[in-house]
C-alpha atoms as a PDB file:
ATOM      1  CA  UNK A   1     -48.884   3.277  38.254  1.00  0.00           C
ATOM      2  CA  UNK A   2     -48.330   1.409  35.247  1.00  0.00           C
ATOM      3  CA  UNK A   3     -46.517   2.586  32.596  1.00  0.00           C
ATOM      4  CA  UNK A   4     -48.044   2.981  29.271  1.00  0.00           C
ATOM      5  CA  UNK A   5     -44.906   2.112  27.130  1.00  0.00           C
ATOM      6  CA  UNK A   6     -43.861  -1.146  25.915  1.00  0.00           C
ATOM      7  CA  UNK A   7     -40.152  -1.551  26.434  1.00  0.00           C
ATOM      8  CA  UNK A   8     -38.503  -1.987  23.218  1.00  0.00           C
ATOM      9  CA  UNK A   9     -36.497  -5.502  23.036  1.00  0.00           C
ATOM     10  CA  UNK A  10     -32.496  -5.293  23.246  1.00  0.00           C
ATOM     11  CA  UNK A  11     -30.608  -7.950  21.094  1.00  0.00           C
ATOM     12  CA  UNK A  12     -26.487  -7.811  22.044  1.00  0.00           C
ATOM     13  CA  UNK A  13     -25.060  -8.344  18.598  1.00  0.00           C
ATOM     14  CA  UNK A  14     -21.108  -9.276  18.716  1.00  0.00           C
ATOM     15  CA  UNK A  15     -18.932  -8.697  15.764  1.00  0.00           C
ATOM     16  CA  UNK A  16     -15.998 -10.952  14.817  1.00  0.00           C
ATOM     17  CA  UNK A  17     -13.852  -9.717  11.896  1.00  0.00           C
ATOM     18  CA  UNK A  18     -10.367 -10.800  10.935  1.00  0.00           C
ATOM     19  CA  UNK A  19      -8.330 -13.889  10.721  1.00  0.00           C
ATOM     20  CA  UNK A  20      -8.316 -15.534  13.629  1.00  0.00           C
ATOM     21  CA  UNK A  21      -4.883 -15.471  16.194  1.00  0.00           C
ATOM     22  CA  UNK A  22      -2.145 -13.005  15.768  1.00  0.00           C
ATOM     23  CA  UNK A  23      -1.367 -11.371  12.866  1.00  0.00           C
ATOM     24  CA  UNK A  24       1.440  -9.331  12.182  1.00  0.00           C
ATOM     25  CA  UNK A  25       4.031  -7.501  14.204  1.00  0.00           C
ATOM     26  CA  UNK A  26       1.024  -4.731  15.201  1.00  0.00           C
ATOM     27  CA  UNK A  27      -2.115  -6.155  14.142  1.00  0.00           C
ATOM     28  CA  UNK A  28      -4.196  -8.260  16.262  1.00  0.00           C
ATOM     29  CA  UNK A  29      -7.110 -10.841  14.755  1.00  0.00           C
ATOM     30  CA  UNK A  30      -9.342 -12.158  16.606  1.00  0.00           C
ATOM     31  CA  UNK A  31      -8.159 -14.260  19.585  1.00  0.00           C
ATOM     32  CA  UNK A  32     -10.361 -15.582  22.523  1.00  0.00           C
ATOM     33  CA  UNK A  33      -8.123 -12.884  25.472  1.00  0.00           C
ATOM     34  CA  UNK A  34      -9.339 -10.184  23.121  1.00  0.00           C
ATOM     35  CA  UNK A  35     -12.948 -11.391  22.921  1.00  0.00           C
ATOM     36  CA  UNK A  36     -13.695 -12.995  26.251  1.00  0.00           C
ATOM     37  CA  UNK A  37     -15.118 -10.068  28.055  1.00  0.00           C
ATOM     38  CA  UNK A  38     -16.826  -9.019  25.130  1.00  0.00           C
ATOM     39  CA  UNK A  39     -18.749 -11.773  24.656  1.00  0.00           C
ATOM     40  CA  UNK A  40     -19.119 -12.424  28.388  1.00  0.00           C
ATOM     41  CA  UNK A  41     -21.150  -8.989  28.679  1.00  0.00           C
ATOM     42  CA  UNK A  42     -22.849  -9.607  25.491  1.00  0.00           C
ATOM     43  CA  UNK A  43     -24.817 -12.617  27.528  1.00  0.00           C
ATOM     44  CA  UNK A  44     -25.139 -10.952  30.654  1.00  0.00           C
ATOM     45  CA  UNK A  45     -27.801  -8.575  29.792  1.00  0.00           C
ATOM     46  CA  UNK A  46     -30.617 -10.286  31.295  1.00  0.00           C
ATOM     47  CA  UNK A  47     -33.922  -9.814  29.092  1.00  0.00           C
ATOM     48  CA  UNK A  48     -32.478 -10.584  25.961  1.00  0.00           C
ATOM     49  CA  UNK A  49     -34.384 -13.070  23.829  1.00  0.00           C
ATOM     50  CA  UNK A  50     -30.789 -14.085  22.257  1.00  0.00           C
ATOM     51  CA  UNK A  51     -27.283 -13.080  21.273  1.00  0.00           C
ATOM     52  CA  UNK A  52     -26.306 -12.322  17.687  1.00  0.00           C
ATOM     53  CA  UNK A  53     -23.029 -12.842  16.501  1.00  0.00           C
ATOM     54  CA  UNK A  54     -21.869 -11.759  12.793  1.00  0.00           C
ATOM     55  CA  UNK A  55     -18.822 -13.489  11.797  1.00  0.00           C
ATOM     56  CA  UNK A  56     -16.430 -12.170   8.737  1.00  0.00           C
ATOM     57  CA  UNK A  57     -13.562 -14.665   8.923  1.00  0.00           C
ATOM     58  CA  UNK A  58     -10.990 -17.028   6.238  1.00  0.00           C
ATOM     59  CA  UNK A  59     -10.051 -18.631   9.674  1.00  0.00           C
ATOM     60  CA  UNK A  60      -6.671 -18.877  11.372  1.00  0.00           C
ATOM     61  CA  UNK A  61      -5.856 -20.818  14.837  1.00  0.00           C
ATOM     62  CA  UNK A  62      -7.755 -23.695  15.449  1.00  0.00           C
ATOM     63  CA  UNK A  63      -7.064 -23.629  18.958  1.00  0.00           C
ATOM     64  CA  UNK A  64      -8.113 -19.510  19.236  1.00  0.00           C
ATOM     65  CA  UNK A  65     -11.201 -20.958  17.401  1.00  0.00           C
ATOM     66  CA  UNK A  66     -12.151 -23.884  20.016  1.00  0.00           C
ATOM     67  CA  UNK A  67     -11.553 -21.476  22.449  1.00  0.00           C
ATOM     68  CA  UNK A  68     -13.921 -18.887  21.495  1.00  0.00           C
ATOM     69  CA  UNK A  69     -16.230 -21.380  20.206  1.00  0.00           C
ATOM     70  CA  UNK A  70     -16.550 -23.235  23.330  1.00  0.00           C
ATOM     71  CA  UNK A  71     -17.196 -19.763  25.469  1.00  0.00           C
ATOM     72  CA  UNK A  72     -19.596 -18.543  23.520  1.00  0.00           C
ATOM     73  CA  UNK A  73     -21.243 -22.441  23.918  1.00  0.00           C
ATOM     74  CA  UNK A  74     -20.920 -22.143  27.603  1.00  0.00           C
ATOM     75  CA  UNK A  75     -22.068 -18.879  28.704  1.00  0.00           C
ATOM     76  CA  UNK A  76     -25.346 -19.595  26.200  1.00  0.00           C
ATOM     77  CA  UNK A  77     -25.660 -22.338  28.685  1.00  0.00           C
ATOM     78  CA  UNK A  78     -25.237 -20.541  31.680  1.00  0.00           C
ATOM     79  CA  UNK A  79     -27.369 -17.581  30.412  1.00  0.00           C
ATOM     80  CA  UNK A  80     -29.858 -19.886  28.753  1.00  0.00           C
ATOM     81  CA  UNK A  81     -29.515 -17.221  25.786  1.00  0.00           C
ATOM     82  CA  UNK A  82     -30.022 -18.343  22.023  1.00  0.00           C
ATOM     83  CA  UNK A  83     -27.352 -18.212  19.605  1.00  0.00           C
ATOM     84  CA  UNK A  84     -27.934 -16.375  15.769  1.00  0.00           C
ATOM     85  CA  UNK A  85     -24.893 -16.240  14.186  1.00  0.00           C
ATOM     86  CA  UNK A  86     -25.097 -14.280  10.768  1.00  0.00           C
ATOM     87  CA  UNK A  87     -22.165 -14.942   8.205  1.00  0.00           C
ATOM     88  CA  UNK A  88     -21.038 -11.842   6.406  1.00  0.00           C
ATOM     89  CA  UNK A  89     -18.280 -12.138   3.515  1.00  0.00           C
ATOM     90  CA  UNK A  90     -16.567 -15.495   4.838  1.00  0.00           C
ATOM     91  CA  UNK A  91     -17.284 -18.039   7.369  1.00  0.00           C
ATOM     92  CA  UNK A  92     -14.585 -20.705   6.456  1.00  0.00           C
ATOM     93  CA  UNK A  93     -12.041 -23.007   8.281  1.00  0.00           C
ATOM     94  CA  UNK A  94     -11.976 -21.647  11.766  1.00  0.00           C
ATOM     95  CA  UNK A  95     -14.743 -18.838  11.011  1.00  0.00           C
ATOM     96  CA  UNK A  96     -16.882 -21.784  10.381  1.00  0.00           C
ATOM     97  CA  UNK A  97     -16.047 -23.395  13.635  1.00  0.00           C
ATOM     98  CA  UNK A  98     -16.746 -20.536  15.842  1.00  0.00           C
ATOM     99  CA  UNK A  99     -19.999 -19.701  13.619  1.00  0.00           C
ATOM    100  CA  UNK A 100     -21.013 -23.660  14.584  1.00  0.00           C
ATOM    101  CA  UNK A 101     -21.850 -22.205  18.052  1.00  0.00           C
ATOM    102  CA  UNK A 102     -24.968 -20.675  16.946  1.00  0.00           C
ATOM    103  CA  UNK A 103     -28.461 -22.828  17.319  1.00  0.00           C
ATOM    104  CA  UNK A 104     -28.927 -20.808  14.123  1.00  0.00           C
ATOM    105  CA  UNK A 105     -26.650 -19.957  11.460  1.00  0.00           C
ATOM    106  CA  UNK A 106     -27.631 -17.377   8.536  1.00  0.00           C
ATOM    107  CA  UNK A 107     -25.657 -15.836   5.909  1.00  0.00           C
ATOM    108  CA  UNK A 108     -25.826 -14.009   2.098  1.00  0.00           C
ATOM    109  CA  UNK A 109     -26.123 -16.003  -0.961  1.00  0.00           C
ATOM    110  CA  UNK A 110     -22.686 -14.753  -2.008  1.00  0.00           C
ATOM    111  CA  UNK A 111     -21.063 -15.699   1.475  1.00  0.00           C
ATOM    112  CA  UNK A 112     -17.841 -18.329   1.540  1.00  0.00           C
ATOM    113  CA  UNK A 113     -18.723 -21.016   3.704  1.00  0.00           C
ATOM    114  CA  UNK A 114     -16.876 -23.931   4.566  1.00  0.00           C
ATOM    115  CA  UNK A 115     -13.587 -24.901   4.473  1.00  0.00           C
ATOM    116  CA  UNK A 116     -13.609 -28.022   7.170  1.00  0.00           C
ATOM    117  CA  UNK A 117      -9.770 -29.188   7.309  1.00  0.00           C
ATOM    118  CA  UNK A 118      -6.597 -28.293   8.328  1.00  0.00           C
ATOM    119  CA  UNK A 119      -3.764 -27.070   6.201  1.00  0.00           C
ATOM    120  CA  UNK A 120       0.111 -26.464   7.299  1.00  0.00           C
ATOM    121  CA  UNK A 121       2.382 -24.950   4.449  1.00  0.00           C
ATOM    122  CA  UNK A 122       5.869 -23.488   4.501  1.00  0.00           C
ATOM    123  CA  UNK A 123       8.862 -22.856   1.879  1.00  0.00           C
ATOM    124  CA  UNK A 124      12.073 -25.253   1.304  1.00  0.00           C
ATOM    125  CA  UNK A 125      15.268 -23.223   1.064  1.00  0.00           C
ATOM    126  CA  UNK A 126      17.639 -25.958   0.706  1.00  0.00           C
ATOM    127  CA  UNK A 127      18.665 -25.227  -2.570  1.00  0.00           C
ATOM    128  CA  UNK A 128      19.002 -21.636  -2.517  1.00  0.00           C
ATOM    129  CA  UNK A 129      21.437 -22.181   0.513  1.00  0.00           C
ATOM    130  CA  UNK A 130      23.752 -24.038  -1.121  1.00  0.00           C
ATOM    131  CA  UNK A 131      23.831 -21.766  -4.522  1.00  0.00           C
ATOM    132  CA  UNK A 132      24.973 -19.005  -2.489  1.00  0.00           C
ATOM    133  CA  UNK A 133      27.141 -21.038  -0.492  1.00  0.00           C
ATOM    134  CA  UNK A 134      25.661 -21.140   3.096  1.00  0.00           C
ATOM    135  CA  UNK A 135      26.009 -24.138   5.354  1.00  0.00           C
ATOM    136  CA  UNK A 136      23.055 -24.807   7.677  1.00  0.00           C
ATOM    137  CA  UNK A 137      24.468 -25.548  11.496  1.00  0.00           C
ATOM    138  CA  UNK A 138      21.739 -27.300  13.589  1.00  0.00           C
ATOM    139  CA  UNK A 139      22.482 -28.480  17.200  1.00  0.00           C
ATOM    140  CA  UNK A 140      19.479 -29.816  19.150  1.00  0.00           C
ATOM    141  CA  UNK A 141      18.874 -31.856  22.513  1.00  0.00           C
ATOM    142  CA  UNK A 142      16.169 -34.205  21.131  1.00  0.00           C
ATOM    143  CA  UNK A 143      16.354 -35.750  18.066  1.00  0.00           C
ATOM    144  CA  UNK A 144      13.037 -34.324  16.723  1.00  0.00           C
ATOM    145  CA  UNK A 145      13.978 -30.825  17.860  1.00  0.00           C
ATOM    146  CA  UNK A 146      14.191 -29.815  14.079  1.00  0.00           C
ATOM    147  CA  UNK A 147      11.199 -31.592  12.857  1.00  0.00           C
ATOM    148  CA  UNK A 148      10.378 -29.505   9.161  1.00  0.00           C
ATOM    149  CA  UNK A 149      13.629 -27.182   9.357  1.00  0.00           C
ATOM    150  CA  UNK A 150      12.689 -25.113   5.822  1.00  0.00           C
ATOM    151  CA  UNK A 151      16.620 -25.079   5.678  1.00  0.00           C
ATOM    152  CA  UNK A 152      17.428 -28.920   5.833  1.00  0.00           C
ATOM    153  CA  UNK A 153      15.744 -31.745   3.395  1.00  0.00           C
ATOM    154  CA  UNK A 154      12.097 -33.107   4.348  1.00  0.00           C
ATOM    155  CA  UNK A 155      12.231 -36.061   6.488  1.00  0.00           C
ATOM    156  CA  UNK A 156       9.413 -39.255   5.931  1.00  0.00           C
ATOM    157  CA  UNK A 157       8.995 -39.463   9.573  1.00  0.00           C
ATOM    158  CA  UNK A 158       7.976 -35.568  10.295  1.00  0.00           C
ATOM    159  CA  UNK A 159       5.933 -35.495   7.284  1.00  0.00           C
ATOM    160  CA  UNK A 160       4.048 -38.272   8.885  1.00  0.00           C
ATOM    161  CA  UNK A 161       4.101 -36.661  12.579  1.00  0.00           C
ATOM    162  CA  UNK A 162       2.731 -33.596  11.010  1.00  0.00           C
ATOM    163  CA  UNK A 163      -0.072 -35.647   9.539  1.00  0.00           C
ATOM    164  CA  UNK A 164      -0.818 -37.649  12.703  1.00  0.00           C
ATOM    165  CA  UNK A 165      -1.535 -34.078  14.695  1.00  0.00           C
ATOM    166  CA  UNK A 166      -3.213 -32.501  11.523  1.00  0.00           C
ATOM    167  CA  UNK A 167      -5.749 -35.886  11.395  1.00  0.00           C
ATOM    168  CA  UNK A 168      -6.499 -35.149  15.093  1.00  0.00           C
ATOM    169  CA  UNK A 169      -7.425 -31.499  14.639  1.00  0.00           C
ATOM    170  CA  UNK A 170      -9.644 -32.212  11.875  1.00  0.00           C
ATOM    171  CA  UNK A 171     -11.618 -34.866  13.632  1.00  0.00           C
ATOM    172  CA  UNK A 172     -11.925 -32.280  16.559  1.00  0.00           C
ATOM    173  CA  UNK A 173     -13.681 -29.783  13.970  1.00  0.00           C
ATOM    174  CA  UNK A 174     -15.696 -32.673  12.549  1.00  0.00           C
ATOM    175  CA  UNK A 175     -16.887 -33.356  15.523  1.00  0.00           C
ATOM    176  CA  UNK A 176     -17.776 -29.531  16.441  1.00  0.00           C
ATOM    177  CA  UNK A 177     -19.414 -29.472  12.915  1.00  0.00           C
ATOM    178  CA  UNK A 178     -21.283 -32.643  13.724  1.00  0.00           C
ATOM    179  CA  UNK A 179     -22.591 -31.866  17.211  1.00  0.00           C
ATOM    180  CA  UNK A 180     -24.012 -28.642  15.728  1.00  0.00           C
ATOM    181  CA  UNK A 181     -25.626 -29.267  13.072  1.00  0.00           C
ATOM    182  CA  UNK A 182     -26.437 -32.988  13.855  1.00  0.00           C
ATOM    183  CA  UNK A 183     -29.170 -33.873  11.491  1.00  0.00           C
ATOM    184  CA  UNK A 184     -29.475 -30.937   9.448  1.00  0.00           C
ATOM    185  CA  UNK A 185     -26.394 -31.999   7.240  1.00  0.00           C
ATOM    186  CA  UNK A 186     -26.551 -33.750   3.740  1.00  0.00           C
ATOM    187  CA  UNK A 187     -23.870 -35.942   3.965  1.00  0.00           C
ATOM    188  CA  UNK A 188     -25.213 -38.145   1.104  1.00  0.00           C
ATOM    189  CA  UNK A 189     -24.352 -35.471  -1.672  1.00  0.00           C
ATOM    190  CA  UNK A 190     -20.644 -34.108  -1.219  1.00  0.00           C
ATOM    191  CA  UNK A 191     -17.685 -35.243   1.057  1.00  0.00           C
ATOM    192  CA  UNK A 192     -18.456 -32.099   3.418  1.00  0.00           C
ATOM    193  CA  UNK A 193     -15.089 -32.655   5.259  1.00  0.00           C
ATOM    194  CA  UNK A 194     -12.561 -32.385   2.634  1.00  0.00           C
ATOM    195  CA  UNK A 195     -11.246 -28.944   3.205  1.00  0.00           C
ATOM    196  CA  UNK A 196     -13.734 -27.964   0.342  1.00  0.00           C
ATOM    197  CA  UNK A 197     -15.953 -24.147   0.474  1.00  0.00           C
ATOM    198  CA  UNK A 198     -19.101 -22.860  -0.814  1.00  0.00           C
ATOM    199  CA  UNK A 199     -21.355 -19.939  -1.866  1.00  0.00           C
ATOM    200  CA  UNK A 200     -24.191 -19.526   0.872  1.00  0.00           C
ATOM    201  CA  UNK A 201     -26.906 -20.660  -1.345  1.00  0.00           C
ATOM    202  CA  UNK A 202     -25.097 -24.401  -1.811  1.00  0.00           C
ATOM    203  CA  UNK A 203     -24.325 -24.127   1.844  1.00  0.00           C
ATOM    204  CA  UNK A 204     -27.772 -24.121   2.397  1.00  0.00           C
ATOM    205  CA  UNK A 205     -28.655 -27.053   0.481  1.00  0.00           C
ATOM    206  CA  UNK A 206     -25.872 -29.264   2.508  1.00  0.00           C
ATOM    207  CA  UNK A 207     -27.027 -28.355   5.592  1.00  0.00           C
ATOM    208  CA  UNK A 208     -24.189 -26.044   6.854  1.00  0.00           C
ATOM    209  CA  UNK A 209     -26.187 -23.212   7.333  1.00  0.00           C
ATOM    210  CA  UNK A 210     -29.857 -22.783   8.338  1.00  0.00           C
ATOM    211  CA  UNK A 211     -30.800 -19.956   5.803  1.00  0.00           C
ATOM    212  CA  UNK A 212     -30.252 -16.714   3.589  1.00  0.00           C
ATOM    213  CA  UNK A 213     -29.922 -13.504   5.471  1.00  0.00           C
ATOM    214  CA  UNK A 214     -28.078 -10.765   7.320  1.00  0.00           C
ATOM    215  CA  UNK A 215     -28.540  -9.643  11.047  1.00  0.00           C
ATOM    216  CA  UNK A 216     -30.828  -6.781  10.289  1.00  0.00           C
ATOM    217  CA  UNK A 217     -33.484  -8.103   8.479  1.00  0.00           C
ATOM    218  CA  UNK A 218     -33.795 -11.513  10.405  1.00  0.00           C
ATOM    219  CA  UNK A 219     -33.573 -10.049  14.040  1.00  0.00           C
ATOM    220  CA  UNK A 220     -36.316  -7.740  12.922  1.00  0.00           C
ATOM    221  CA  UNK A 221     -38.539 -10.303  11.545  1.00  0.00           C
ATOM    222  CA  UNK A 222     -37.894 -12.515  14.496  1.00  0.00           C
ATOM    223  CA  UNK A 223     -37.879  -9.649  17.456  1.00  0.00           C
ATOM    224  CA  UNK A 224     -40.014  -7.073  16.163  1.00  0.00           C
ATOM    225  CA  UNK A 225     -39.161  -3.487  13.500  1.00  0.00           C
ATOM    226  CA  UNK A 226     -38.563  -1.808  16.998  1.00  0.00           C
ATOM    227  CA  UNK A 227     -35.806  -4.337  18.294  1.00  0.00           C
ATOM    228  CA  UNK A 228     -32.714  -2.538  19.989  1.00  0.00           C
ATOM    229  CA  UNK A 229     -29.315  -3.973  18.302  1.00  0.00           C
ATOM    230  CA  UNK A 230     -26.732  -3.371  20.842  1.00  0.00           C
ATOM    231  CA  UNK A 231     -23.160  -3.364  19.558  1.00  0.00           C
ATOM    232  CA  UNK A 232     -20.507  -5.526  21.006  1.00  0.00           C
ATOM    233  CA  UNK A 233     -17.188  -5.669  19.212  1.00  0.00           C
ATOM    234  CA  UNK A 234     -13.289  -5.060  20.290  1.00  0.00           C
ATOM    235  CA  UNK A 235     -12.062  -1.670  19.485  1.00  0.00           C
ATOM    236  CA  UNK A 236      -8.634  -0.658  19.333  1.00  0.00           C
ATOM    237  CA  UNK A 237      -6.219   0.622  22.232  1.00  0.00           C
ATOM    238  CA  UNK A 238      -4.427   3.642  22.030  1.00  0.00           C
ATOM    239  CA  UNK A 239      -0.853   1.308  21.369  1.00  0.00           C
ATOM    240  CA  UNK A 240      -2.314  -0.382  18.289  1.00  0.00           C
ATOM    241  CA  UNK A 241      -4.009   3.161  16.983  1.00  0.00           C
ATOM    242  CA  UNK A 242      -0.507   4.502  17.244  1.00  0.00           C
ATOM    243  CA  UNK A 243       1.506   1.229  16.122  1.00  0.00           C
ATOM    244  CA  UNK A 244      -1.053   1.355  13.080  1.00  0.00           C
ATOM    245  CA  UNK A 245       0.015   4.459  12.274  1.00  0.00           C
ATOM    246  CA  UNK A 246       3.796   4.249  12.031  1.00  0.00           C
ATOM    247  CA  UNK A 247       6.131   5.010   9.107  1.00  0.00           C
ATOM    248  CA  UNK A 248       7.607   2.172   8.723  1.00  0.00           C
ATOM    249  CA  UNK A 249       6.394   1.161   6.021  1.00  0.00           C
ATOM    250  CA  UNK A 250       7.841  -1.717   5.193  1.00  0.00           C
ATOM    251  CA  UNK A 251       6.172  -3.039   8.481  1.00  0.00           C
ATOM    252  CA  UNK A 252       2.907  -2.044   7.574  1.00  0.00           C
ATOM    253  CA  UNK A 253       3.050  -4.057   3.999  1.00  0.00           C
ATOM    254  CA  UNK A 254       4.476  -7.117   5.140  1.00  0.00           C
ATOM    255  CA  UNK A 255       0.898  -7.396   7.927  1.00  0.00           C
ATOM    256  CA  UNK A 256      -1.315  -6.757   4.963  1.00  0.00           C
ATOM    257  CA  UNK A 257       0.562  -9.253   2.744  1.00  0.00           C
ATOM    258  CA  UNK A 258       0.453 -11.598   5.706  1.00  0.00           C
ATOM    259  CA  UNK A 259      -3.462 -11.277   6.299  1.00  0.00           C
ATOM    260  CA  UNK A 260      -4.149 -10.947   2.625  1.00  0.00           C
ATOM    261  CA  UNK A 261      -2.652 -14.156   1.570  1.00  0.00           C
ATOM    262  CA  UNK A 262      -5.022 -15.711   3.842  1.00  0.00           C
ATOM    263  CA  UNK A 263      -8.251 -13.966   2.802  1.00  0.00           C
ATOM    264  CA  UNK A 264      -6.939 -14.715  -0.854  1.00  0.00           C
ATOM    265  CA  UNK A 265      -7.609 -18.333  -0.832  1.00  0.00           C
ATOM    266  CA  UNK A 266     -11.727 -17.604  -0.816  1.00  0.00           C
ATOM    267  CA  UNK A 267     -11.215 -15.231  -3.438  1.00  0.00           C
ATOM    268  CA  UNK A 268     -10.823 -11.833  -1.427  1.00  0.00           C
END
């Protein structure tokens, strides 16, 4: 006997929020041991027509991001599943690399988008230590053991080392950007590789994304009204529900100054 109901199609739909890597003495981002069985189940539900994944990130690690990027990328290809990745607030720096592992990349008007380069920064304390009268002491086995010490003067040859390893990460996420979206970027009207973000709408017109929309109403249109949007995001253990919680204070404001001064660049 054949049954009279139509089953109702399931889309897995993974949420990625945070800065990407560790963050803070208790807070977590998002990191690729936190999300690889996550996204791993999200692909293994058989009859899905694709996977959705919303991303809400200023970036973080590039290496977290590769990593996450490039499992997502492989078990599409082992599950021969579609990738829609919807861009929520920001999908910059290493948000944009993991959202390049969608065939399809959506996001709002107002959404940050962007961001392709690599940035180091620190503070210089040498002249506070000597006002207060504080001798630095620095004994290393290998003489580049203290390459960019914030304590001792800059040197011309780590400034230069530093630059040699930042060039070869962002040719590695020009060449992520570039085997995703291939053809569909404008080159021709902006240098899209200069570290440079913007709204949704512009993003649209260079090619970095495909269109304007969010997760509901596109799945919907593509799948059907009666589509089944399964859930797939990292929720928190008991030990960071507690660690969350704790009085110290002082703790708790120096992880939302940490995270906050990198959502702050876009704006946020």
């Amino acid at each position: 006997m054949f049954s009279i109901f139509k089953k109702k199609k399931i889309v897995p739909h993974i949420k990625l929020s945070g800065v990407i890597g560790n963050v803070g003495k208790f807070k977590q981002g998002i990191d690729f041991s936190g999300q690889e069985e996550i996204i791993s189940k999200a692909f293994s539900i058989k009859k899905a027509p694709c996977v959705a994944i919303t991303i809400n990130s200023p970036g973080g690690s590039p290496v977290q991001s590769h990593l996450i990027y490039s499992h997502i990328r492989q078990q599409a290809k082992k599950n021969k599943k579609k990738v829609i990745v919807f861009a929520e607030d920001v999908a910059a720096s290493g948000g944009y690399l993991i959202a390049c592992a969608g065939d399809e990349i959506y996001a709002n008007s107002s959404s940050i988008i962007g961001s392709i380069g690599v940035i180091y920064s620190s503070f210089g304390f040498t002249e506070l230590i000597r006002k207060i009268g504080v001798e630095r002491r620095v004994h290393t086995a290998g003489k580049n053991k203290s390459t960019l010490d914030p304590f001792l003067d800059e040197k011309k040859e780590d400034i230069e080392r530093l630059k040699n390893i930042q060039l070869d990460l962002h040719k590695d996420f020009i060449d992520v950007v570039e085997k995703s979206r291939d053809s569909k970027l404008k080159k021709s009207e902006v240098e899209l590789f200069s570290g440079e973000f913007w709204s949704g709408r512009r993003a649209k017109d260079l090619g970095l994304i495909d269109e304007i929309g969010n997760a509901n109403q596109i799945l919907r249109e593509k799948y059907g009204e009666d589509v089944v949007i399964k859930k797939f995001e990292k929720s928190k253990s008991w030990l960071s529900k507690k660690l969350s919680s704790s009085n110290d204070h002082v703790d708790q404001l120096a992880n939302i100054l940490e995270e906050k001064s990198v959502w702050q660049k876009y704006g946020l």
